[in-house]
Protein backbone atom coordinates (compact mmCIF):
# COMPACT_ATOMS: atom_id res chain seq x y z
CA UNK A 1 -10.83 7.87 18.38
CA UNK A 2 -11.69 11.53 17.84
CA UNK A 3 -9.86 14.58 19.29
CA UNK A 4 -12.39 17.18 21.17
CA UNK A 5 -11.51 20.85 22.07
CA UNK A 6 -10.15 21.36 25.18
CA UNK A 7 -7.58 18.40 25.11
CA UNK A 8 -10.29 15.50 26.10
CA UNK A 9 -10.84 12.74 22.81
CA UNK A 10 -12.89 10.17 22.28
CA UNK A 11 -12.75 6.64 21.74
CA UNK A 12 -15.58 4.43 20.78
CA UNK A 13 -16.52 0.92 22.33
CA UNK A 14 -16.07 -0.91 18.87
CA UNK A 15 -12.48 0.41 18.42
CA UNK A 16 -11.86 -0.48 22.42
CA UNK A 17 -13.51 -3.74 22.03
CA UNK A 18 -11.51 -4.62 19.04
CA UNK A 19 -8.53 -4.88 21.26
CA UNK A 20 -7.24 -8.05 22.42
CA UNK A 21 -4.86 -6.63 24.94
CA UNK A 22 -3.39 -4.34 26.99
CA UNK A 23 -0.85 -3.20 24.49
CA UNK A 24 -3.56 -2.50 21.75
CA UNK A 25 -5.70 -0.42 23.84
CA UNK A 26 -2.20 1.22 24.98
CA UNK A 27 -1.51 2.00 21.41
CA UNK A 28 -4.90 3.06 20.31
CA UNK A 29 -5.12 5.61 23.12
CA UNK A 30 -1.53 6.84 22.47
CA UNK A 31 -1.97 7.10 19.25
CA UNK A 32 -4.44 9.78 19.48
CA UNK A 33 -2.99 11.76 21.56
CA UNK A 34 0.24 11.98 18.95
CA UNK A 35 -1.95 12.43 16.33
CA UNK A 36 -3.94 15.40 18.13
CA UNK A 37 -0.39 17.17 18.57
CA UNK A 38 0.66 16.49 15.27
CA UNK A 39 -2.24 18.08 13.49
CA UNK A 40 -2.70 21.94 13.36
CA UNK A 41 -6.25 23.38 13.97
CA UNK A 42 -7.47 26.73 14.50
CA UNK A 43 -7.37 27.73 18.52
CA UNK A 44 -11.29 27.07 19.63
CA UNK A 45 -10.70 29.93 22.68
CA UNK A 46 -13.74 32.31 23.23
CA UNK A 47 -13.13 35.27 24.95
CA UNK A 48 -16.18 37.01 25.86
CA UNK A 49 -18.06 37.84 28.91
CA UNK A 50 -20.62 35.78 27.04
CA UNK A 51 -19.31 32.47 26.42
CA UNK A 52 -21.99 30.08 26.74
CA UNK A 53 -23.97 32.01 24.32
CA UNK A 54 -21.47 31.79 21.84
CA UNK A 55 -19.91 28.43 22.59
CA UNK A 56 -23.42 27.36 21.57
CA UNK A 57 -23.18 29.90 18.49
CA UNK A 58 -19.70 28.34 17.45
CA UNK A 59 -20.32 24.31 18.36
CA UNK A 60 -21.25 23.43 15.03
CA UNK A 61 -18.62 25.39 13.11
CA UNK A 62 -15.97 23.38 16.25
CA UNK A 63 -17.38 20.11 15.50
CA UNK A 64 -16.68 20.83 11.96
CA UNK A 65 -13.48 21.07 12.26
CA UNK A 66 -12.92 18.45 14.62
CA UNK A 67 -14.35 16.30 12.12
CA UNK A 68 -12.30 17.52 9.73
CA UNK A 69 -8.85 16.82 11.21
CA UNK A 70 -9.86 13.73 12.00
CA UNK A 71 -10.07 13.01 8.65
CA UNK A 72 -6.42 12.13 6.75
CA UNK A 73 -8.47 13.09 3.23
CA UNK A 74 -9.61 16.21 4.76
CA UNK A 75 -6.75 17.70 7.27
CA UNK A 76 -5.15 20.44 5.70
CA UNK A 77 -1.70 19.65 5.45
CA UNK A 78 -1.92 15.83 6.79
CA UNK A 79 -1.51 13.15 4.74
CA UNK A 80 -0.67 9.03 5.00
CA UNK A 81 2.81 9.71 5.71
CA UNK A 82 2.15 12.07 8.82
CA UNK A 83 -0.60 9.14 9.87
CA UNK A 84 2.35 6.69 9.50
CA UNK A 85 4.47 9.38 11.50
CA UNK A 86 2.28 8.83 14.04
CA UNK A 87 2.00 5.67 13.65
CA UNK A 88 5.89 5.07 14.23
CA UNK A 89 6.08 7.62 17.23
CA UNK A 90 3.02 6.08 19.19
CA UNK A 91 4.71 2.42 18.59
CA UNK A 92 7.65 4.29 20.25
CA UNK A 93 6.14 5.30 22.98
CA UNK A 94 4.30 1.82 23.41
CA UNK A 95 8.21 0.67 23.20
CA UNK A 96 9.25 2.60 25.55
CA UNK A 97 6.40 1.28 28.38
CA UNK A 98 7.39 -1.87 27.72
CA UNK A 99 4.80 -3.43 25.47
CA UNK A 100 5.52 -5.38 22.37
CA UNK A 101 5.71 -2.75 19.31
CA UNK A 102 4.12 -5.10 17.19
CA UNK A 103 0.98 -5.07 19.24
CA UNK A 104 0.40 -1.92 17.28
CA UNK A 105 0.20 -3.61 13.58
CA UNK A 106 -1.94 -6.46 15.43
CA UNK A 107 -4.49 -3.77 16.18
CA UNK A 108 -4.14 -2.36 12.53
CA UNK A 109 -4.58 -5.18 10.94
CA UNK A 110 -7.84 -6.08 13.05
CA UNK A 111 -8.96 -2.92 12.07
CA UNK A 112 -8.21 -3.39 8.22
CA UNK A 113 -10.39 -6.33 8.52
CA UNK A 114 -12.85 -4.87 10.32
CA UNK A 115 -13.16 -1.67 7.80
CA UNK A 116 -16.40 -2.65 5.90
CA UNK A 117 -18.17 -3.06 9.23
CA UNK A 118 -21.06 -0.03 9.41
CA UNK A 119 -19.39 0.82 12.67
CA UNK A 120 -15.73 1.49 11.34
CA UNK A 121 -17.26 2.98 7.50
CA UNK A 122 -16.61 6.60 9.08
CA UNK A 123 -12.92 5.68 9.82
CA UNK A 124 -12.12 3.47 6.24
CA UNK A 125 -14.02 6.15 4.35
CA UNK A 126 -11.81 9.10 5.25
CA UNK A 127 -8.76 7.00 5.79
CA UNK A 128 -5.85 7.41 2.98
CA UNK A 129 -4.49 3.99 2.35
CA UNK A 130 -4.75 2.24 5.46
CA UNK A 131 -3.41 -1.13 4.31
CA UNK A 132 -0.29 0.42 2.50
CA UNK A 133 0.56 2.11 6.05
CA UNK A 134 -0.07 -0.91 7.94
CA UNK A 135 2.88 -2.51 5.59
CA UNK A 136 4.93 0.01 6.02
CA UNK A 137 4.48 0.80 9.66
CA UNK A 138 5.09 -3.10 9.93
CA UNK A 139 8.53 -2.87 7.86
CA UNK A 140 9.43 0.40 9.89
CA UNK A 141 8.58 -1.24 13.37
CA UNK A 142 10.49 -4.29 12.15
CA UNK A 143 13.48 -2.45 11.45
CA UNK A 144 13.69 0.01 14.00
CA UNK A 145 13.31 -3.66 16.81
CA UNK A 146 16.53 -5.21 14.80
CA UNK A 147 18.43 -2.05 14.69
CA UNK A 148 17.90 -1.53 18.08
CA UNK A 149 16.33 1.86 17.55
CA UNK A 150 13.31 0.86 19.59
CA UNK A 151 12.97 -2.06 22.55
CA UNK A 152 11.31 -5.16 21.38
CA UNK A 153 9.11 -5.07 24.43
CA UNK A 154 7.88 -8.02 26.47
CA UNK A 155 4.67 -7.60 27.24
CA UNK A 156 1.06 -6.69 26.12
CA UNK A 157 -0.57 -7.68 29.20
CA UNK A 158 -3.47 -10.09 28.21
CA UNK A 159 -4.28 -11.36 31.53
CA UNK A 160 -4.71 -8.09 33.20
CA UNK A 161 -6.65 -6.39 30.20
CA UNK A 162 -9.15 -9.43 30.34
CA UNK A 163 -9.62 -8.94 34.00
CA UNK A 164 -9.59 -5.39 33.91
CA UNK A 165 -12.10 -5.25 30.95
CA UNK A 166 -14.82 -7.31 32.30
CA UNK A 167 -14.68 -4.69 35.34
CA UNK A 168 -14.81 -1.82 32.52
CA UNK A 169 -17.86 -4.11 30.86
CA UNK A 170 -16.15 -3.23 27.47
CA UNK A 171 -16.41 -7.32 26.73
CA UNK A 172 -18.76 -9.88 26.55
């Protein structure tokens, strides 16, 4: 997924495809919209009686930067702990709507092995450590369901994301 100006983000088929459920998908879209609030970028308003002149003037110079934030090598001030931050407070939220938390390491993982794949090279490439946070996002999410911290969840809806995604035509 990739955060645009203007509060709308991206997601590509591949990364919605590699969910198997409801949960995933829930936890790859939530994810980055925590990350997008987490990470500090410079304010893309234009003020001008001219903007579409110089929104055209400034789009490479935005995408730049989106690019940038996107990446955890490149985000000033980011870093794998603030990805597993993020991490922990999406698999919160997820939590919180009722899906199994561990839906969220599922989807991880498939994307760890999915990481030399040309369509995921962008991600792996300016990704810090991605299999060291899925181990300790999986510890974290682990602990935080036996302390009680977090609700184990009881669902992750396969049924109704199978149905649902052959009306999207995200799935074979």
């Amino acid at each position: 997924g990739i955060a645009l100006p203007g509060g709308y983000f991206g997601v590509s088929a591949r990364a919605i495809e590699l969910a198997g459920n409801e949960a995933e998908l829930a936890f790859l879209l939530v994810r980055q919209l925590v990350r997008d609030l987490r990470i500090k970028r410079k304010d893309p308003r234009i003020e001008s009686k001219n903007w579409p002149e110089i929104l055209s003037m400034k789009a490479e110079e935005l995408w730049d930067q989106v690019l940038k934030s996107q990446s955890t090598k490149e985000a000033e001030g980011f870093d794998v702990a603030d990805d597993i931050a993020v991490d922990m407070l999406a698999i919160e939220c997820l939590a919180g709507a009722g899906y199994q938390p561990l839906a969220a390491i599922g989807y991880l993982r498939k994307l760890a092995l999915n990481k030399d794949r040309p369509w995921a090279s962008w991600f792996t490439e300016h990704s810090i450590g991605l299999d060291y946070r899925i181990e300790r996002v999986s510890a974290l999410t682990q602990e935080a369901i036996a302390q009680r911290k977090i609700p184990e969840g009881k669902d992750t809806q396969a049924r109704r994301f199978a149905s649902a995604a052959k009306q999207w035509n995200i799935l074979p």
